[in-house]
N, C-alpha and C. Protein backbone atom coordinates (compact mmCIF):
# COMPACT_ATOMS: atom_id res chain seq x y z
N UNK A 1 -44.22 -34.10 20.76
CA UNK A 1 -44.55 -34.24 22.16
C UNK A 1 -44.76 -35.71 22.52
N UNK A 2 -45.30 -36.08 21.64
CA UNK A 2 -45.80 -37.70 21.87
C UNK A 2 -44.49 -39.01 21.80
N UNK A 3 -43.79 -38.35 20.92
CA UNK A 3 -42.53 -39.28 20.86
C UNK A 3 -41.48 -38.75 22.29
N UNK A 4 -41.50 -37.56 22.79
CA UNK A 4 -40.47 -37.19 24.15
C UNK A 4 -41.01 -38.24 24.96
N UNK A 5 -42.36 -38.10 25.25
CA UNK A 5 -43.08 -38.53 26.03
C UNK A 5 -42.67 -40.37 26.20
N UNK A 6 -42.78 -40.76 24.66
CA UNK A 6 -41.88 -42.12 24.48
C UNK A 6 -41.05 -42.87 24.65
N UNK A 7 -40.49 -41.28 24.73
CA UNK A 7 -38.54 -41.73 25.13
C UNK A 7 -38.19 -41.60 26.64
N UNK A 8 -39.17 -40.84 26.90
CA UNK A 8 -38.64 -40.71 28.44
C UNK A 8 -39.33 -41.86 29.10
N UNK A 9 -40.30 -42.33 28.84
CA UNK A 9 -41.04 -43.64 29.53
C UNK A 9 -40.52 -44.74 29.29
N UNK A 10 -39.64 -44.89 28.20
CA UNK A 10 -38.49 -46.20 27.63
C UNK A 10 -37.67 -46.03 28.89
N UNK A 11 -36.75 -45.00 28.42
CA UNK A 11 -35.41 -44.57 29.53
C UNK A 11 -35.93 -44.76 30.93
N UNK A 12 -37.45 -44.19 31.76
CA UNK A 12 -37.06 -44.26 33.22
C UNK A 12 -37.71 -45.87 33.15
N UNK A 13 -38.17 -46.80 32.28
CA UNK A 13 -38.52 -48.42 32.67
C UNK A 13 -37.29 -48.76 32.17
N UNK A 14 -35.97 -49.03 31.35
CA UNK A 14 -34.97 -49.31 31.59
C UNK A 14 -34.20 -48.97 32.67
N UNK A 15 -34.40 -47.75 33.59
CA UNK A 15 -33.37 -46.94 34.49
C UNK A 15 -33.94 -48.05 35.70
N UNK A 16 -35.21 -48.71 35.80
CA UNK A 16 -35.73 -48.69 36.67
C UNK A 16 -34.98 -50.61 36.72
N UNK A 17 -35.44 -51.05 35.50
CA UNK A 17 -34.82 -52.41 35.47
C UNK A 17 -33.30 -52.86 35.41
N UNK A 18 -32.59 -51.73 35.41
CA UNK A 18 -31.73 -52.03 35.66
C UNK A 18 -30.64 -51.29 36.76
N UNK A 19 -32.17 -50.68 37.77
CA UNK A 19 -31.29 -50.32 39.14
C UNK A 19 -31.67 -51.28 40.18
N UNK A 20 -30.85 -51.54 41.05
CA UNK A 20 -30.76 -52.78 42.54
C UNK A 20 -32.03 -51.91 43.02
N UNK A 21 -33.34 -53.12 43.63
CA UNK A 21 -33.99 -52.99 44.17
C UNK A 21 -33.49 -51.47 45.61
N UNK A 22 -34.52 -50.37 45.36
CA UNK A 22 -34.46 -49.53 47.01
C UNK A 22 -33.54 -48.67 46.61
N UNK A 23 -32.94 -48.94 45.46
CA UNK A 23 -31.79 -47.20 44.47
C UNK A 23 -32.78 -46.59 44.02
N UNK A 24 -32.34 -45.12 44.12
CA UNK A 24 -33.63 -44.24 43.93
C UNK A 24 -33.28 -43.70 42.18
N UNK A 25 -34.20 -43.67 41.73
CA UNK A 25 -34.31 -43.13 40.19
C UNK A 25 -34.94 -41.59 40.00
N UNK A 26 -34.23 -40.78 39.18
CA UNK A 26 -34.87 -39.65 39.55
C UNK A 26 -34.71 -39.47 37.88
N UNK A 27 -35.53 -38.26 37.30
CA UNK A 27 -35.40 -37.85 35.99
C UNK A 27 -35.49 -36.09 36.31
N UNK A 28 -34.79 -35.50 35.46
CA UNK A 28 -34.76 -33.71 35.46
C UNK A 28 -35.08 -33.89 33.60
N UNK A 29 -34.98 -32.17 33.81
CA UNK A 29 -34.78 -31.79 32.87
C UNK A 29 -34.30 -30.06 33.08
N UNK A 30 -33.57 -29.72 32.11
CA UNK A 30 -32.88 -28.12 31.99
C UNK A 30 -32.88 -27.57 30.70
N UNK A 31 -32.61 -26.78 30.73
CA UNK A 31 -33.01 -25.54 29.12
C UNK A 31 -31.04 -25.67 29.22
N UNK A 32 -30.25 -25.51 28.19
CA UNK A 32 -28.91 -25.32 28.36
C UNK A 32 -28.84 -24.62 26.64
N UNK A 33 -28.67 -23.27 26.39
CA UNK A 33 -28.46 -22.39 25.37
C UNK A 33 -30.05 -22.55 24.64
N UNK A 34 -29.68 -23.27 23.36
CA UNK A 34 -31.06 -23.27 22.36
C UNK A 34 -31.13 -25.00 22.44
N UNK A 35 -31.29 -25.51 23.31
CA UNK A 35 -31.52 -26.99 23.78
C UNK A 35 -32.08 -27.36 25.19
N UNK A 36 -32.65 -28.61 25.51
CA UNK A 36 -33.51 -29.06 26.42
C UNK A 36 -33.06 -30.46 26.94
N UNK A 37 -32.00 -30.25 27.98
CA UNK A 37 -31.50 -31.68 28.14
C UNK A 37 -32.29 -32.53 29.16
N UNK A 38 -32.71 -33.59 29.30
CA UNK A 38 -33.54 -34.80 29.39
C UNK A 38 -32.46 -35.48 30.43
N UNK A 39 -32.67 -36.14 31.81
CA UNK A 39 -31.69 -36.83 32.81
C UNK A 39 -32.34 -38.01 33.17
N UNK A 40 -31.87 -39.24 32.94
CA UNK A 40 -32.57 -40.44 33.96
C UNK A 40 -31.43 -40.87 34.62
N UNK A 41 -31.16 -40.55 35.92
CA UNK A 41 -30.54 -41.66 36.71
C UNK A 41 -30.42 -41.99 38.04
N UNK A 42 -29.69 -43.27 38.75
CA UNK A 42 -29.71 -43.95 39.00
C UNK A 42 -28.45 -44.15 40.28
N UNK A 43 -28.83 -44.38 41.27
CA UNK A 43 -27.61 -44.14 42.46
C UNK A 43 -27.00 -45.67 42.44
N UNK A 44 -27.65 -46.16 42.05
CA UNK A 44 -26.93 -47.65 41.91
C UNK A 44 -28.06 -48.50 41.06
N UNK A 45 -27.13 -49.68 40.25
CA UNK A 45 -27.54 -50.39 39.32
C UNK A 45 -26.60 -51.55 38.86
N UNK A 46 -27.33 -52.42 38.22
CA UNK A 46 -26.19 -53.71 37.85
C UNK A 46 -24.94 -52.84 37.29
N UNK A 47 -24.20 -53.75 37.12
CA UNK A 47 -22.76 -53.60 36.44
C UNK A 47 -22.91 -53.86 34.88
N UNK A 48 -23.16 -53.17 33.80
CA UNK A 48 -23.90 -53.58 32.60
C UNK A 48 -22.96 -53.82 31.66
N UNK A 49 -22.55 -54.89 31.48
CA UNK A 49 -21.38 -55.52 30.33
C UNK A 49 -21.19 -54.04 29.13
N UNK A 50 -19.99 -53.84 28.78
CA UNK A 50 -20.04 -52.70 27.23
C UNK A 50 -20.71 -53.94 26.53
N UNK A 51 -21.04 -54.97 26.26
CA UNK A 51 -21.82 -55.33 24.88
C UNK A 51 -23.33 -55.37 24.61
N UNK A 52 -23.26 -55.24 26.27
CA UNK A 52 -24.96 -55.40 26.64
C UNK A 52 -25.35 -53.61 25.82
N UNK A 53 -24.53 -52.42 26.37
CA UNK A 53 -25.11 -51.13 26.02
C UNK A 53 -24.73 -50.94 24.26
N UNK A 54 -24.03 -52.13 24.12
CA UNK A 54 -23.57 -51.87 22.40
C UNK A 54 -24.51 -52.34 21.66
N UNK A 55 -25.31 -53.50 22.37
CA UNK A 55 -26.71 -54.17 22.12
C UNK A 55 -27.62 -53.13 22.04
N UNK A 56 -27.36 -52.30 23.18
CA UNK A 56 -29.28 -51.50 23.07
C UNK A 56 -28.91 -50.40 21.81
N UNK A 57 -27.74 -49.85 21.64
CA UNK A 57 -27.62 -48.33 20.41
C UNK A 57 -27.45 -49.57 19.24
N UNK A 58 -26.67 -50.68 19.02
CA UNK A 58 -26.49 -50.80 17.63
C UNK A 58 -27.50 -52.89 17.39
N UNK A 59 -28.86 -52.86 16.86
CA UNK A 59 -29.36 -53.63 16.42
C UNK A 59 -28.26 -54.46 15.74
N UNK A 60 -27.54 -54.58 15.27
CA UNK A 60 -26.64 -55.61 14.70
C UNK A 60 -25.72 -56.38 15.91
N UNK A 61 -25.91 -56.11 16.89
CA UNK A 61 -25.02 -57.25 17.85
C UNK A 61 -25.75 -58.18 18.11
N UNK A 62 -25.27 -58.90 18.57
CA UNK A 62 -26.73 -60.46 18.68
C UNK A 62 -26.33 -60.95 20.58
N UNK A 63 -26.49 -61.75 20.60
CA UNK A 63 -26.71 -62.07 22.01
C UNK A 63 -25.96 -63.64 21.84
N UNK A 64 -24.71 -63.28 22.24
CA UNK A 64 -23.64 -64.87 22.49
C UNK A 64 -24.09 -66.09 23.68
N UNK A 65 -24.85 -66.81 23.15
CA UNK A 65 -25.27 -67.82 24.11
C UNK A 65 -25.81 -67.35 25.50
N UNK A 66 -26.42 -66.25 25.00
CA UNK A 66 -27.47 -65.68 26.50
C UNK A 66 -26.78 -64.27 27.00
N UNK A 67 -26.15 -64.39 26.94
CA UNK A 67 -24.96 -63.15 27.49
C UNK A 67 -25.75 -61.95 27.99
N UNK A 68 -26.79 -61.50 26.92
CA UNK A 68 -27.45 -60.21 27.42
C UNK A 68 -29.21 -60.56 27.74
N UNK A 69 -29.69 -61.65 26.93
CA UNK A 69 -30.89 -61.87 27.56
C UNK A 69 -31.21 -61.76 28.81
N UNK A 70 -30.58 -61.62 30.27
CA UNK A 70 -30.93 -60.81 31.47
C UNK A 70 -31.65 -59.36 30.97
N UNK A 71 -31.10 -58.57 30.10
CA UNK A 71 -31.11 -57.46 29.67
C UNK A 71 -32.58 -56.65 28.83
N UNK A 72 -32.81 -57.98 28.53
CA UNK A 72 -33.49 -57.78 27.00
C UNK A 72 -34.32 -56.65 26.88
N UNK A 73 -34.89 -56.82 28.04
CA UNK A 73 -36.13 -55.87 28.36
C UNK A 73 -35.88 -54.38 28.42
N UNK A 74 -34.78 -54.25 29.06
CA UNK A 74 -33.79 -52.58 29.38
C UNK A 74 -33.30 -52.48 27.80
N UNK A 75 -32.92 -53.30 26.95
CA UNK A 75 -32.39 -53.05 25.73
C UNK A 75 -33.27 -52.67 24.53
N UNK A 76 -34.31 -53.62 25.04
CA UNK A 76 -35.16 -53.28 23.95
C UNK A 76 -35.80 -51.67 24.06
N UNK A 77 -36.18 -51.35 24.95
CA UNK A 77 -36.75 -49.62 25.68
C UNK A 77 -35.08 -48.74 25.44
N UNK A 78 -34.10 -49.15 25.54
CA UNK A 78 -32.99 -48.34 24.83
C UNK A 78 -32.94 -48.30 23.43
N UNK A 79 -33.08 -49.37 22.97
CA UNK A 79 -32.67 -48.98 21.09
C UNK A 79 -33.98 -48.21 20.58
N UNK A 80 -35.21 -48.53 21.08
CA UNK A 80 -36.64 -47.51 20.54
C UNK A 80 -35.91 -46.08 21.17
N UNK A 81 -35.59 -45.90 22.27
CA UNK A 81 -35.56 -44.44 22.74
C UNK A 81 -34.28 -44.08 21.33
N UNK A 82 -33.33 -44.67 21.34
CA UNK A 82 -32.01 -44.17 20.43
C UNK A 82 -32.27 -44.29 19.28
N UNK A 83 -33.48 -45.12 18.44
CA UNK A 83 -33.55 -44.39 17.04
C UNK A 83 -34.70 -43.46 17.40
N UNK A 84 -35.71 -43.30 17.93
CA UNK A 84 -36.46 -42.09 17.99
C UNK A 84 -35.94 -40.51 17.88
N UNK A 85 -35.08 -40.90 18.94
CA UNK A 85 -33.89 -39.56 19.02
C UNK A 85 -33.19 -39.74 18.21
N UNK A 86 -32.67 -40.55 17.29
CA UNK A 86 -31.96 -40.49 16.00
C UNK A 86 -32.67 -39.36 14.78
N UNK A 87 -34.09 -39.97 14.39
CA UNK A 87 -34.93 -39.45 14.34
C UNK A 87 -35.28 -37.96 14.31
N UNK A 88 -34.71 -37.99 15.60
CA UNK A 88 -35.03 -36.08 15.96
C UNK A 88 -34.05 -35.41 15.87
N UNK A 89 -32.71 -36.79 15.46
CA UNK A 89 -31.66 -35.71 15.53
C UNK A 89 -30.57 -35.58 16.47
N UNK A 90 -30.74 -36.49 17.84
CA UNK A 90 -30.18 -36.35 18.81
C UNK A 90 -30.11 -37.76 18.97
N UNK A 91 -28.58 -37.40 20.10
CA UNK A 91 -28.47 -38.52 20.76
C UNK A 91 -28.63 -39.72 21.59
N UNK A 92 -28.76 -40.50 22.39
CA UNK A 92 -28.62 -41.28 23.40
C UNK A 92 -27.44 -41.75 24.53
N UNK A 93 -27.15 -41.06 25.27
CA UNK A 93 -25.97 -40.89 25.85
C UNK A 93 -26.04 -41.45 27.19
N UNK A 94 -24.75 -42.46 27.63
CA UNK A 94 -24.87 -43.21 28.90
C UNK A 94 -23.88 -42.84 29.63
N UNK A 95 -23.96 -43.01 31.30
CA UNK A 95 -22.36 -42.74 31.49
C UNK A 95 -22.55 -42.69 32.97
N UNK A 96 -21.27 -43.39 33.93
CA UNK A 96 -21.60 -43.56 34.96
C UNK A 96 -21.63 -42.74 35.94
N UNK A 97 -22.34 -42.72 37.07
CA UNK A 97 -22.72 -41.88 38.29
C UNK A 97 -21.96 -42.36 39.29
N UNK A 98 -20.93 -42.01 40.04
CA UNK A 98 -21.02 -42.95 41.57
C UNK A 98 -20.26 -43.93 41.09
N UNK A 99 -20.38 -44.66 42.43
CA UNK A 99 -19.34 -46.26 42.68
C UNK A 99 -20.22 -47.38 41.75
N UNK A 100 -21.31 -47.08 41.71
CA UNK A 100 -22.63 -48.37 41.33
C UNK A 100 -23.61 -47.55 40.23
N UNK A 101 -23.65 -46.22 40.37
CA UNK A 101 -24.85 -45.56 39.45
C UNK A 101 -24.74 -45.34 38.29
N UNK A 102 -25.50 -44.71 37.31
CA UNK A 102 -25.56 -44.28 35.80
C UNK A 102 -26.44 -43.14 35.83
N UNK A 103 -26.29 -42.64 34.79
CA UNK A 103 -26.99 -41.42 34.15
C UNK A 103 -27.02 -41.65 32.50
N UNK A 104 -28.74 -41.74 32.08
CA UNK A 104 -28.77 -41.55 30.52
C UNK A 104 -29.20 -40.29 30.49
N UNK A 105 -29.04 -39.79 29.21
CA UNK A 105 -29.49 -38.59 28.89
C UNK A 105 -29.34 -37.91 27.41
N UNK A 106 -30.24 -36.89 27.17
CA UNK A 106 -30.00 -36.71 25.93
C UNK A 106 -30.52 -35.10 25.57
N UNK A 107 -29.79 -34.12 24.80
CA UNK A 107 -30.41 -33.34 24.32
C UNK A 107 -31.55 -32.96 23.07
N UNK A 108 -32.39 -32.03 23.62
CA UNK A 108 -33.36 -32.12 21.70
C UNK A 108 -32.53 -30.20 21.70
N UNK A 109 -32.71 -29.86 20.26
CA UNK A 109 -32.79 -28.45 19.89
C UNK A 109 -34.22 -27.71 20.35
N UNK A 110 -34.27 -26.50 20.95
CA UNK A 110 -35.81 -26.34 21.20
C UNK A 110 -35.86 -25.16 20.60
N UNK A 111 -36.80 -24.29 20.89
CA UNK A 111 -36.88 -22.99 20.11
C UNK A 111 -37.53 -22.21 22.10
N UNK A 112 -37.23 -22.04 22.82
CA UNK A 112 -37.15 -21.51 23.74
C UNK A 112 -37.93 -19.81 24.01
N UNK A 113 -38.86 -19.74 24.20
CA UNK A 113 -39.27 -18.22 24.52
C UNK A 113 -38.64 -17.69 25.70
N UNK A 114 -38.39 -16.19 25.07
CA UNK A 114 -37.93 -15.59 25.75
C UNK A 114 -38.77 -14.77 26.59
N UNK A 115 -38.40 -14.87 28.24
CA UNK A 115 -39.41 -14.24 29.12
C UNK A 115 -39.89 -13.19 28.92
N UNK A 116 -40.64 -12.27 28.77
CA UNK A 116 -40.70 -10.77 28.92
C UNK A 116 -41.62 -10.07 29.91
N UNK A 117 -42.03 -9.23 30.68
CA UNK A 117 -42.94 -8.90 31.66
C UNK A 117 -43.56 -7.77 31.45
């Protein structure tokens, strides 16, 4: 509980630093079979270089004479959320919304009760 809780507070302060001031940020969540998928996004946001998001999943890229230091802060709250969820097993998944927006997101496995009355 304490680590979801982790990951989702990484993801919506990256979602948040790296959407244009007055874009609205929203987070869900849904049950989908025997899983619990997790939504942060974003109606508009910078334009985020592929090396900058290759920066936040893989610690071995470095930063070419500044290139992603704008970033640092959104990167660093991405690579904790993506090994945590490594961790658990799951992914870290990015992908764009719209003309300007994004959506991260990620599934966990849950064990789901079934309603009964």
């Amino acid at each position: 509980e304490y680590m979801i809780s982790t990951i989702v507070r990484n993801l919506v302060s990256a979602t948040i630093e790296l959407s244009n001031h007055g874009e609205c940020v929203a987070t869900s969540s849904e049950t989908r079979n025997e899983s619990i998928r997790f939504k942060i996004s974003s109606t508009g946001g910078e334009v985020i270089p592929s090396f900058a998001w290759l920066a936040a999943v893989d610690a071995k890229v470095a930063s070419k004479d500044g290139e992603i230091d704008q970033y640092a802060s959104a990167i660093r709250s991405l690579r904790v959320s993506a090994h945590l969820l490594d961790s658990m097993g799951s992914l870290l998944d990015v992908r764009p919304k719209g003309p300007s927006g994004f959506e991260i997101y990620f599934d966990l496995d849950a064990e789901i009760p079934s309603r009964t009355h």
